[in-house]
Structure formats: C-alpha cells, structure tokens
C-alpha atoms as a PDB file:
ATOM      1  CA  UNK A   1     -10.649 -11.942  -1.546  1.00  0.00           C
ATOM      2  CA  UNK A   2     -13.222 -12.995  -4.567  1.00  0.00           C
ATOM      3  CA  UNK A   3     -15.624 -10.970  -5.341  1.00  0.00           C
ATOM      4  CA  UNK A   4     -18.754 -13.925  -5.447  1.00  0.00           C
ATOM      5  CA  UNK A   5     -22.292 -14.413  -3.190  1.00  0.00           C
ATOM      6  CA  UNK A   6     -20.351 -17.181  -1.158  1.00  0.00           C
ATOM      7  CA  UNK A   7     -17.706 -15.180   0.121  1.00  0.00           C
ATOM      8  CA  UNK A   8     -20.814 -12.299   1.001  1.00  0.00           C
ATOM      9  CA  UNK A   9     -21.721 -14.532   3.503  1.00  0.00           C
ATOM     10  CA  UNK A  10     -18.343 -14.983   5.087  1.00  0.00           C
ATOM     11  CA  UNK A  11     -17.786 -11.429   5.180  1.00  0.00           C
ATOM     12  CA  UNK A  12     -21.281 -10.753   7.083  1.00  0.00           C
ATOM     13  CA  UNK A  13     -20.491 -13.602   9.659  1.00  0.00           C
ATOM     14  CA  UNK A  14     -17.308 -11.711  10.787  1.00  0.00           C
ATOM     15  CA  UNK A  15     -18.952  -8.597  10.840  1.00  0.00           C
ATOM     16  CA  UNK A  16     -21.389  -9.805  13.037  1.00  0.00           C
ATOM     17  CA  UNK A  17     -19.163 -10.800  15.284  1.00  0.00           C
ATOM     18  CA  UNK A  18     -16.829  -7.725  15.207  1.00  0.00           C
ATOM     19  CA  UNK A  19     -19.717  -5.615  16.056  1.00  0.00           C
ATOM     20  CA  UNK A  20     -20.340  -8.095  19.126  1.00  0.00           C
ATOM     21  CA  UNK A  21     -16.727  -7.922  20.203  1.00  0.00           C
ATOM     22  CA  UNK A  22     -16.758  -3.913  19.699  1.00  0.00           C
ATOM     23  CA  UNK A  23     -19.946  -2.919  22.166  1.00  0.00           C
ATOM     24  CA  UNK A  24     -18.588  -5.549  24.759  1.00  0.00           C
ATOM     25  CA  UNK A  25     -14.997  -4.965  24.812  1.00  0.00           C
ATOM     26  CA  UNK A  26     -14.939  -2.654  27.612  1.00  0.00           C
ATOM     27  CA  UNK A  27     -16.783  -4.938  29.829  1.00  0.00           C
ATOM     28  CA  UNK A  28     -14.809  -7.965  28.849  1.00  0.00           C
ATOM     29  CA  UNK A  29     -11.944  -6.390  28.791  1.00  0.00           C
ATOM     30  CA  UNK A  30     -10.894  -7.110  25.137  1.00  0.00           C
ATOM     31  CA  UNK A  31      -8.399  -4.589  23.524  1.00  0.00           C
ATOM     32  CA  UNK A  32      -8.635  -3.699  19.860  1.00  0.00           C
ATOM     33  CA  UNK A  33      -4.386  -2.856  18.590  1.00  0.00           C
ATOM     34  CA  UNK A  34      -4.260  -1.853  15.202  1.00  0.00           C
ATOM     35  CA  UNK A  35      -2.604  -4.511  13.089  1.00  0.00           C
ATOM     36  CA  UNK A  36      -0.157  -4.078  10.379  1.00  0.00           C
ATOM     37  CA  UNK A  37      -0.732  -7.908   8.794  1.00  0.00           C
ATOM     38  CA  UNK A  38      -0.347  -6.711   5.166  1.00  0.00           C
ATOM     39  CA  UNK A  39      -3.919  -7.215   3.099  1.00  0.00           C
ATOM     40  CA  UNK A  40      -4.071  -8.477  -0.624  1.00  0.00           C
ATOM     41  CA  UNK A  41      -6.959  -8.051  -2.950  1.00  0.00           C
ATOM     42  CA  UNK A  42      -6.519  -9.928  -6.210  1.00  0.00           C
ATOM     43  CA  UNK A  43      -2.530 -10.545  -5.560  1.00  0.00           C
ATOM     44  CA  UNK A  44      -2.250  -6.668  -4.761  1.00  0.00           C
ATOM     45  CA  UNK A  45      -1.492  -5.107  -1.404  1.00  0.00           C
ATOM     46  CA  UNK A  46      -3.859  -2.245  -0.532  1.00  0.00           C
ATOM     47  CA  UNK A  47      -4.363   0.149   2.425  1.00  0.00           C
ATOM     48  CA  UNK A  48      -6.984  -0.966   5.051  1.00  0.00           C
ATOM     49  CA  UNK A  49      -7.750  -0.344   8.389  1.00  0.00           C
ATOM     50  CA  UNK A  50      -7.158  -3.364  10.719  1.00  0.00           C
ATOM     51  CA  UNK A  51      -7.543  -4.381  13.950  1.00  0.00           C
ATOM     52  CA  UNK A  52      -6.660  -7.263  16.266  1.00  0.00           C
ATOM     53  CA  UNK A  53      -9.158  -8.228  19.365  1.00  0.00           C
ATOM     54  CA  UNK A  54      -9.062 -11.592  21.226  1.00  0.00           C
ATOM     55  CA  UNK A  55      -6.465 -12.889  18.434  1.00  0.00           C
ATOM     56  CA  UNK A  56      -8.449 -12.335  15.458  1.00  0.00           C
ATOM     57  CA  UNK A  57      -8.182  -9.712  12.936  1.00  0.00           C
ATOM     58  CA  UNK A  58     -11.296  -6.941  11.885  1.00  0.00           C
ATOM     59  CA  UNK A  59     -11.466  -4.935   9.178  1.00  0.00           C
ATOM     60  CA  UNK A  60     -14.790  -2.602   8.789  1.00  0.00           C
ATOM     61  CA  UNK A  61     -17.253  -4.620   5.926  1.00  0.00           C
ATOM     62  CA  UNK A  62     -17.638  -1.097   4.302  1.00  0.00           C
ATOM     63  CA  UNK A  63     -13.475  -0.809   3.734  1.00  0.00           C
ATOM     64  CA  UNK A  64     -14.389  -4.412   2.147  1.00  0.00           C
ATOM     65  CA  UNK A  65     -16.467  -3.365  -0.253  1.00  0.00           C
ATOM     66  CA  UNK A  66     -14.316  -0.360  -1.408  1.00  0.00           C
ATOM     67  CA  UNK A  67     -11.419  -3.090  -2.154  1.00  0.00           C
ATOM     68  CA  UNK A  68     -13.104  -6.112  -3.264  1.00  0.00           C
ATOM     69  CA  UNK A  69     -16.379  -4.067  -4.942  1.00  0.00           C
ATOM     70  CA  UNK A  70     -19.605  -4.307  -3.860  1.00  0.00           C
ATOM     71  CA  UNK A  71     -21.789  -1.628  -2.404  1.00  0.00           C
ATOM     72  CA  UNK A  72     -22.655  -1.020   1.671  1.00  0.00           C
ATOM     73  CA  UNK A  73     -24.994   1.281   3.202  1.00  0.00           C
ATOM     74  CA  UNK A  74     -27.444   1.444   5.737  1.00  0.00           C
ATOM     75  CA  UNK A  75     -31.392   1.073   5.165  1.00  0.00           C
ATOM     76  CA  UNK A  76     -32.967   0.049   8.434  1.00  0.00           C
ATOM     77  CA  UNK A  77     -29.876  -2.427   8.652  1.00  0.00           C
ATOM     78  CA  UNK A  78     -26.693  -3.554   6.985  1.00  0.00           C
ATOM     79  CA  UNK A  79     -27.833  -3.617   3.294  1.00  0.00           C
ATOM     80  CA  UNK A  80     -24.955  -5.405   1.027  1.00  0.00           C
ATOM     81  CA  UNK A  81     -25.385  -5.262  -2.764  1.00  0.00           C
ATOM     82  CA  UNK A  82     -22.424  -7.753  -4.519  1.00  0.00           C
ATOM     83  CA  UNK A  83     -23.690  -6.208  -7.987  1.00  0.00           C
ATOM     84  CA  UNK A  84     -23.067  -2.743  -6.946  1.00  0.00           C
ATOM     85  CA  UNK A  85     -19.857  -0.704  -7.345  1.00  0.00           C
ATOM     86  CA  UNK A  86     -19.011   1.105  -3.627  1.00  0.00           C
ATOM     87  CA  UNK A  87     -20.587   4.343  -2.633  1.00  0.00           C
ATOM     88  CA  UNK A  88     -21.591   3.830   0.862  1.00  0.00           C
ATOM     89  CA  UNK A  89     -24.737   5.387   0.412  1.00  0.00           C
ATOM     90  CA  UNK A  90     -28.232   3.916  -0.891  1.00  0.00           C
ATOM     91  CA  UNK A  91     -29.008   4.236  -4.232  1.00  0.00           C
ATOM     92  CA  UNK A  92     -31.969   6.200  -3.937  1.00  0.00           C
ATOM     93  CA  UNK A  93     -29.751   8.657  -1.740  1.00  0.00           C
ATOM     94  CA  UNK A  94     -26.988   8.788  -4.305  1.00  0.00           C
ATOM     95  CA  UNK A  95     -29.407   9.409  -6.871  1.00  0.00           C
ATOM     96  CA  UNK A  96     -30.811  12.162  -4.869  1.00  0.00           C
ATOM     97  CA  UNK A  97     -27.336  13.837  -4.376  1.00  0.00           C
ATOM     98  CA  UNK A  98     -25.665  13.736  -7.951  1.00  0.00           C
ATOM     99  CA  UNK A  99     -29.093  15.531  -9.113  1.00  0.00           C
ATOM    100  CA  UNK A 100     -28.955  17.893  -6.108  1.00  0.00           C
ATOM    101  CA  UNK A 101     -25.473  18.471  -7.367  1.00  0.00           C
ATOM    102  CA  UNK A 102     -25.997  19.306 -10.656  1.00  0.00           C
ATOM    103  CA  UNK A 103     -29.018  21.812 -10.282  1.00  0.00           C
ATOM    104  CA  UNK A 104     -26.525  24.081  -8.290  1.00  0.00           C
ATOM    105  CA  UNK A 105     -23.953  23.865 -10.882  1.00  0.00           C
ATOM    106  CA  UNK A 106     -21.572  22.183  -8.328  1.00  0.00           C
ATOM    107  CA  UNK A 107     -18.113  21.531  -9.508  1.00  0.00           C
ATOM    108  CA  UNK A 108     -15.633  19.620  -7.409  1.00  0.00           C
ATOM    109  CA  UNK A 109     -11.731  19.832  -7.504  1.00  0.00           C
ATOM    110  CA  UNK A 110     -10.729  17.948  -9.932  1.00  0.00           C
ATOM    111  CA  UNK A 111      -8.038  15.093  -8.539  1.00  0.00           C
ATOM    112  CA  UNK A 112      -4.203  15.171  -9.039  1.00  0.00           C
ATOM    113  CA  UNK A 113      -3.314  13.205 -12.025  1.00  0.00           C
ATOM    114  CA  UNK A 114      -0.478  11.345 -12.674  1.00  0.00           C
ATOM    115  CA  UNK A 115       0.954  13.854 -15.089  1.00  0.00           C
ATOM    116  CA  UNK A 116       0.657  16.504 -12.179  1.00  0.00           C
ATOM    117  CA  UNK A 117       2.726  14.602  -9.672  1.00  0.00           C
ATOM    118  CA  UNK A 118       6.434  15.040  -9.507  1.00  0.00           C
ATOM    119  CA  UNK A 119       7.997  11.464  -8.834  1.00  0.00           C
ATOM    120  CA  UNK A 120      11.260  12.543  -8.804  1.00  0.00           C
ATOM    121  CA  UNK A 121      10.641  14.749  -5.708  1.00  0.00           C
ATOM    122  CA  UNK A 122       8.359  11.740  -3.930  1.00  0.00           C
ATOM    123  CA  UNK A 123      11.362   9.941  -5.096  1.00  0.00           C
ATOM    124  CA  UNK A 124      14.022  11.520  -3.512  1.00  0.00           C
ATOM    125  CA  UNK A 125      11.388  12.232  -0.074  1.00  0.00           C
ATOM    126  CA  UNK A 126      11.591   8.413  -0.384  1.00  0.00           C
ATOM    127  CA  UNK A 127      15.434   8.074   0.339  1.00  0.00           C
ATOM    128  CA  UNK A 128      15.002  11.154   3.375  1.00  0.00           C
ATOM    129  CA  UNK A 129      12.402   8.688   5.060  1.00  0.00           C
ATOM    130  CA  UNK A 130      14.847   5.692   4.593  1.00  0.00           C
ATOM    131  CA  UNK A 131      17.552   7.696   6.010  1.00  0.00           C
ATOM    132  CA  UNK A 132      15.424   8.505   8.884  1.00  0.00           C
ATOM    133  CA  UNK A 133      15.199   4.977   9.930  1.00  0.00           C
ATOM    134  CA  UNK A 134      18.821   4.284   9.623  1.00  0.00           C
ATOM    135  CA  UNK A 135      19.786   7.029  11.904  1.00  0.00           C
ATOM    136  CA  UNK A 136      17.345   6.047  14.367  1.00  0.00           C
ATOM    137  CA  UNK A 137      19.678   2.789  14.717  1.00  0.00           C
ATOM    138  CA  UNK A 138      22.648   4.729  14.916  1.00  0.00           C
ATOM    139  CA  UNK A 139      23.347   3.641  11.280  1.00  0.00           C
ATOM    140  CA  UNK A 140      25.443   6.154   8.338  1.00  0.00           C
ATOM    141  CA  UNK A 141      22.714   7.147   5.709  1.00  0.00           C
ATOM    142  CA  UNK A 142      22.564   5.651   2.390  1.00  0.00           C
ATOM    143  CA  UNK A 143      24.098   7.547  -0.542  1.00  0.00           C
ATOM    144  CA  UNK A 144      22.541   8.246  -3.301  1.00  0.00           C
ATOM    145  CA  UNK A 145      23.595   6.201  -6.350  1.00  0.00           C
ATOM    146  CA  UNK A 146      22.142   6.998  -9.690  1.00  0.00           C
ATOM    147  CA  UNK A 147      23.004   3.665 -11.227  1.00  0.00           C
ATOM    148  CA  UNK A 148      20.721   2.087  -8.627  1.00  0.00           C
ATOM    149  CA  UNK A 149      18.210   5.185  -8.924  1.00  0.00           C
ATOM    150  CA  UNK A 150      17.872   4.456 -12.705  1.00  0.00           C
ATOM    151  CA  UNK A 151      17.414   0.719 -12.058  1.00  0.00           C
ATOM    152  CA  UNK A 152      14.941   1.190  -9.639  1.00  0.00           C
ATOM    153  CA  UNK A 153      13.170   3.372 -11.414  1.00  0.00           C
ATOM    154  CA  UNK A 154      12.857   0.758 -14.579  1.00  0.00           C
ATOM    155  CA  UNK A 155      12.026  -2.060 -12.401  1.00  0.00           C
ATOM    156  CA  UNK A 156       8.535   0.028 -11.053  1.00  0.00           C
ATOM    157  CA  UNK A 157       7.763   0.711 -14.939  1.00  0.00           C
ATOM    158  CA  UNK A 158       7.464  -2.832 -14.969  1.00  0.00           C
ATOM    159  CA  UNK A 159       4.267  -2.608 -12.925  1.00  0.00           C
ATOM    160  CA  UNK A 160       5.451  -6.184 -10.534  1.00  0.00           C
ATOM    161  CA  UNK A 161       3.152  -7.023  -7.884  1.00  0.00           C
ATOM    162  CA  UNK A 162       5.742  -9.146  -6.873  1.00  0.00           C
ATOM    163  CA  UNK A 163       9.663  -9.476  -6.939  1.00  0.00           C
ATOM    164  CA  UNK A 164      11.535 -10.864 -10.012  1.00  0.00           C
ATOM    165  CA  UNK A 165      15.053 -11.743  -8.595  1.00  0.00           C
ATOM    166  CA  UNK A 166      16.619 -11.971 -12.394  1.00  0.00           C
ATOM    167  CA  UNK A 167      14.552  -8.898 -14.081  1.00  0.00           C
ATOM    168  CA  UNK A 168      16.018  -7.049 -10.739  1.00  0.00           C
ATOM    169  CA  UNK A 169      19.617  -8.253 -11.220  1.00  0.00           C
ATOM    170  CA  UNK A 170      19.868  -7.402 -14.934  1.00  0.00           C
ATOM    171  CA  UNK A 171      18.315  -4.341 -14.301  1.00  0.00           C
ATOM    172  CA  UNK A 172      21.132  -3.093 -11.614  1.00  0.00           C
ATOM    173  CA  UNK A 173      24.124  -4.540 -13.496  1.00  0.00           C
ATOM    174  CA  UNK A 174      22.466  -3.154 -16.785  1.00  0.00           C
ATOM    175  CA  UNK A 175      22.682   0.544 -15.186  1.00  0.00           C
ATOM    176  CA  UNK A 176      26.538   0.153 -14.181  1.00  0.00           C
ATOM    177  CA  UNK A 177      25.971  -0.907 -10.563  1.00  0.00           C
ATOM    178  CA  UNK A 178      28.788  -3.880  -9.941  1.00  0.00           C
ATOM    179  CA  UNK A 179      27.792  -5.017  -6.510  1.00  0.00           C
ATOM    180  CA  UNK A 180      25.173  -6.897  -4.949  1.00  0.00           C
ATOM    181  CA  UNK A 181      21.962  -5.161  -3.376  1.00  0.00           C
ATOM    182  CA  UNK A 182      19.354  -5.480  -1.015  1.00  0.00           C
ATOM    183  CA  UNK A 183      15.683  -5.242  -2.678  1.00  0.00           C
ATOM    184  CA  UNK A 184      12.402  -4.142  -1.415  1.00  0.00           C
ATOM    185  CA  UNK A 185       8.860  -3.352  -3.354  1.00  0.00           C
ATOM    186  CA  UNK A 186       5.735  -2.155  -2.123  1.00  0.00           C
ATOM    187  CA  UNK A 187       2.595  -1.707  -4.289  1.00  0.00           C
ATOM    188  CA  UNK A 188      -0.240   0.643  -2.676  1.00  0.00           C
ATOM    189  CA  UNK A 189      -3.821   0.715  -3.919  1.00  0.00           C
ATOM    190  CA  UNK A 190      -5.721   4.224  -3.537  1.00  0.00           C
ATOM    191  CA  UNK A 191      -2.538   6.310  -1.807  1.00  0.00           C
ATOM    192  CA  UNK A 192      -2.567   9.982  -2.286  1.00  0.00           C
ATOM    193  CA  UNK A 193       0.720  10.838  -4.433  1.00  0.00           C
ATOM    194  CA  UNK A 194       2.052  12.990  -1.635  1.00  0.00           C
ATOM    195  CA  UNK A 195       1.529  10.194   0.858  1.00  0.00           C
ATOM    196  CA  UNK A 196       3.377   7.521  -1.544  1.00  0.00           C
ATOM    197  CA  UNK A 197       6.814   7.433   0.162  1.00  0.00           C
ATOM    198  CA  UNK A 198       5.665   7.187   3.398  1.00  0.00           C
ATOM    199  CA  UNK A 199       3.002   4.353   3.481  1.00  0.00           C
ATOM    200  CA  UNK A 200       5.874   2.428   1.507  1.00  0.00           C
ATOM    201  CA  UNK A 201       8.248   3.035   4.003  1.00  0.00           C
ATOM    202  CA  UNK A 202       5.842   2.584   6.627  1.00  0.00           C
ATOM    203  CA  UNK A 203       4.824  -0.863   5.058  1.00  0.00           C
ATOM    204  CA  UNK A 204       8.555  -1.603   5.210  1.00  0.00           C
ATOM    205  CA  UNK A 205       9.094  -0.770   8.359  1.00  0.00           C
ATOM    206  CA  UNK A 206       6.076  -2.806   9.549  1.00  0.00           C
ATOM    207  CA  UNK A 207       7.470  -6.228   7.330  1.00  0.00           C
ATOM    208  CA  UNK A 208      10.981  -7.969   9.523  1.00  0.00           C
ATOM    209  CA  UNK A 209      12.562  -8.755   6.284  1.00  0.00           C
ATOM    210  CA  UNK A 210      12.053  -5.732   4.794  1.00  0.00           C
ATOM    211  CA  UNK A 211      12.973  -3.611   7.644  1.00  0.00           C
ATOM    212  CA  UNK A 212      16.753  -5.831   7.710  1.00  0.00           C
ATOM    213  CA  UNK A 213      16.890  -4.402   4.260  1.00  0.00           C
ATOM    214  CA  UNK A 214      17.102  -0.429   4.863  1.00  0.00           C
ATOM    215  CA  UNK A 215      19.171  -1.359   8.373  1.00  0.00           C
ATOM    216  CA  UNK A 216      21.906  -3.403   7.080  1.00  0.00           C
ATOM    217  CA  UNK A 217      24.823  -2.073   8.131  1.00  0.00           C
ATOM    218  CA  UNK A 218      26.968  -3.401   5.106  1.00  0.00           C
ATOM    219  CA  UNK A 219      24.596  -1.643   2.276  1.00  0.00           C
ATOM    220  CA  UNK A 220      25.601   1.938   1.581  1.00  0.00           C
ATOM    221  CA  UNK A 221      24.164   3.630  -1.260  1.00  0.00           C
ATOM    222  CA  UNK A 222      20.567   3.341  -1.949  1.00  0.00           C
ATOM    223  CA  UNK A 223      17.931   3.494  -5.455  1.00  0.00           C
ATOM    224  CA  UNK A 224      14.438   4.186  -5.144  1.00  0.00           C
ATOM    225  CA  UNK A 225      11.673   3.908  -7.908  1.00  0.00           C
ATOM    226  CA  UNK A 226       8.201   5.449  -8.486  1.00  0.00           C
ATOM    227  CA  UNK A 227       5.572   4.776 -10.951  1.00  0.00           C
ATOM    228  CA  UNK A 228       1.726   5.640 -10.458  1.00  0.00           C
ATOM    229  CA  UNK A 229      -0.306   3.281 -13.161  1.00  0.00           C
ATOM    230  CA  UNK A 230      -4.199   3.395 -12.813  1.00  0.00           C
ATOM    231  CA  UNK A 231      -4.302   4.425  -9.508  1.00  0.00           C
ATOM    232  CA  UNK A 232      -1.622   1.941  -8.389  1.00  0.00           C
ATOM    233  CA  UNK A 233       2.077   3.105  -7.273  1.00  0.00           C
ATOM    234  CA  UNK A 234       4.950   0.529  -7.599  1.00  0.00           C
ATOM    235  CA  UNK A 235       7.511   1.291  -5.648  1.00  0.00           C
ATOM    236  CA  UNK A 236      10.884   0.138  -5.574  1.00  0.00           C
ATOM    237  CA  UNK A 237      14.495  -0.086  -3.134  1.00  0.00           C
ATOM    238  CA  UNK A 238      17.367  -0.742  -3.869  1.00  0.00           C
ATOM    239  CA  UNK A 239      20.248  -1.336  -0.883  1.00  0.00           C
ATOM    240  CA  UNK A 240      23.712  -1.673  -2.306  1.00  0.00           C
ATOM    241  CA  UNK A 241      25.762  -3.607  -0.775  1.00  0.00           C
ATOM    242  CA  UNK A 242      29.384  -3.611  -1.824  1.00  0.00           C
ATOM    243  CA  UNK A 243      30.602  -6.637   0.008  1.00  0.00           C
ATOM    244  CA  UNK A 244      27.824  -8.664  -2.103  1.00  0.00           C
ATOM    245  CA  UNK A 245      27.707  -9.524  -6.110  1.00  0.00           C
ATOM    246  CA  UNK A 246      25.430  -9.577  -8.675  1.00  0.00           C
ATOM    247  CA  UNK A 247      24.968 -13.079  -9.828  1.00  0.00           C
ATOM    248  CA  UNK A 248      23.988 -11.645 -13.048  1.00  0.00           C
ATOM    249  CA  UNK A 249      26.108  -9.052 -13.462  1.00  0.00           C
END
C-alpha cells in the first residue's frame, strides 16, 4: 500500500463495492469468512480485519487509513482526507473534543511503555502457546534451550522485517547451539504487549510453512525472541532440530 491520491481512488472503488456486497449478502446468499491472508504496509505485516465474500478479500477503508495514514470520517458521506493523519472523526469534532477535554482537566491512562513490559515473561508465554499446538498433534513439547533463547533473542534486536538465513545461522552457532533449526519471525504493527505471543503464534499457525515449523516432529528444543521498537514487536522461533546442521556453524 502507498500512501498517494491514485491509490485513494482504488481504495474507494472497493469500498463501494464491499458496502454493496455487505447489505445484499443475505439475499444473495454471499458469506463473509474472516480471512487470515497476511497484510503488509510498507514491507511490514500488521493486524487488520479481513474478510473474504464471493472470492475477494475486504478490509474496512477506515482500518486503511489507520495503516497506510490518511484520515476517515463521516460528514454527510464518506469524507477521505490523504493529508490527514487517522482519527476517525472530523476535524471540527476532534477539535471540539481535545478542548472539551482539557477544560475538565481530563487525564487519560497513560499507555504501557516498552520499559514497563516484561519480555522475558511474554517470552517464555511464547514457548507455553507453542507447546500448546504441539500437544494438540499428539507431539512431545519443545524444551527450552537457552543457547537458542539467547540467539533468538539477538536476532529480534536486529529489528528484520524479513528472514536473514546467514545472520540467523551465525547467530545460533555463535550462542553454542551445534545443530540445525527450524526458523520462524513474525513482526506485528499496533499489538498490545500482553497480546504479543499470541497474535505471533496465531499468525503462525494461520501460515502452512510456518505451522510445519512448531509441528516437526524431529525439532526438540525451542528459542523464542522479543523486542518492542517504536511500536513494532519482532518476534522470533527457533526449532532445533538435532538430526539437522548448521551450515555455518
């Protein structure tokens, strides 16, 4: 997605056409399934809502304009402003609410920071959920192995939106691991720290190759990494497998 007056256009036609698909689907018999196609923004997977009806897939425009950047409200219509950060709301409206707010003296939560959350614990909660899925398919859980924990755990400070087989490698063989490994890495956009390991499991469990990764039944000890970066968590598996080797070890 590009964040330009062309692809605007684009994004109203299929909106158009969702909406038509949505108030007739009970008469036409359409079903909407909720699809788990993953969704990149810039070369980094985030979290959106998705749908598949009559073969296509629909995602709401205002979930759009969260991701991608450009503001969506209603105004006696669909009002789309491409040099507007997302609220949601008109700008009148949002004008009229942050002054509200601050003539009562209204002070919100502040959010969870990064120096607030406990990785290690979302961490290990990361390995239960992984274990979970094994034993589902009648498979022995994955020990921990710190070797592969520390790797891991290096490999998400790198902040990789996508896999670097040799970085990887070094990485495990680095941290005393002397076997071959299965590797998987998620990167979520917007996801509550507590939620973390599960919509990267989740994401894992929704991709085939993936999914082979945490339920192969030769791998037996298991790494996981963490690292929240500007609203961004990397997040890292590794499977070992001793029956496999490390072609850069």
């Amino acid at each position: 997605m590009m964040r330009n007056g062309k692809n605007i256009a684009l994004i109203l036609t299929g909106m158009v056409l969702g909406t038509t698909l949505t108030g007739g689907a009970v008469a036409a018999g359409l079903v909407a399934e909720p699809t788990w196609n993953p969704i990149f923004v810039d070369g980094v997977q985030v979290e959106m809502e998705a749908y598949r009806i009559g073969g296509h897939n629909y995602v709401k425009l205002r979930d759009i304009g969260e991701k991608v950047g450009f503001n969506v409200y209603w105004d006696d219509g669909v009002q789309v402003d491409s040099d507007a950060a997302y609220t949601g709301v008109k700008p009148d409206e949002e004008r009229s609410t942050a002054e509200k707010a601050e003539s009562n003296q209204v002070q919100e939560e502040p959010a969870p920071t990064e120096t607030t959350v406990d990785v290690d614990e979302l961490r290990y909660e990361m390995v239960q959920l992984v274990n979970d899925i094994r034993r589902e398919n009648g498979l022995t859980e994955l020990t921990v192995n710190q070797s592969l924990m520390a790797a891991a755990q290096e490999c998400s400070g790198g902040l990789y939106t996508s896999h670097k087989n040799r970085v990887e490698c070094e990485s495990v063989a680095t941290h005393g691991y002397p076997h071959g490994f299965g590797s998987n890495l998620a990167v979520l956009v917007g996801t509550a720290p507590t939620r973390i390991p599960e919509k990267a499991v989740s994401n894992w469990e929704n991709s085939p190759g993936h999914y082979q990764t945490m339920i192969d039944p030769d791998c037996d000890s298991i790494g996981v990494g963490i690292t929240i970066d500007n609203g961004r968590a990397f997040c890292y598996m590794f499977a070992g497998n001793p029956n496999s080797y490390n072609p850069y070890s």
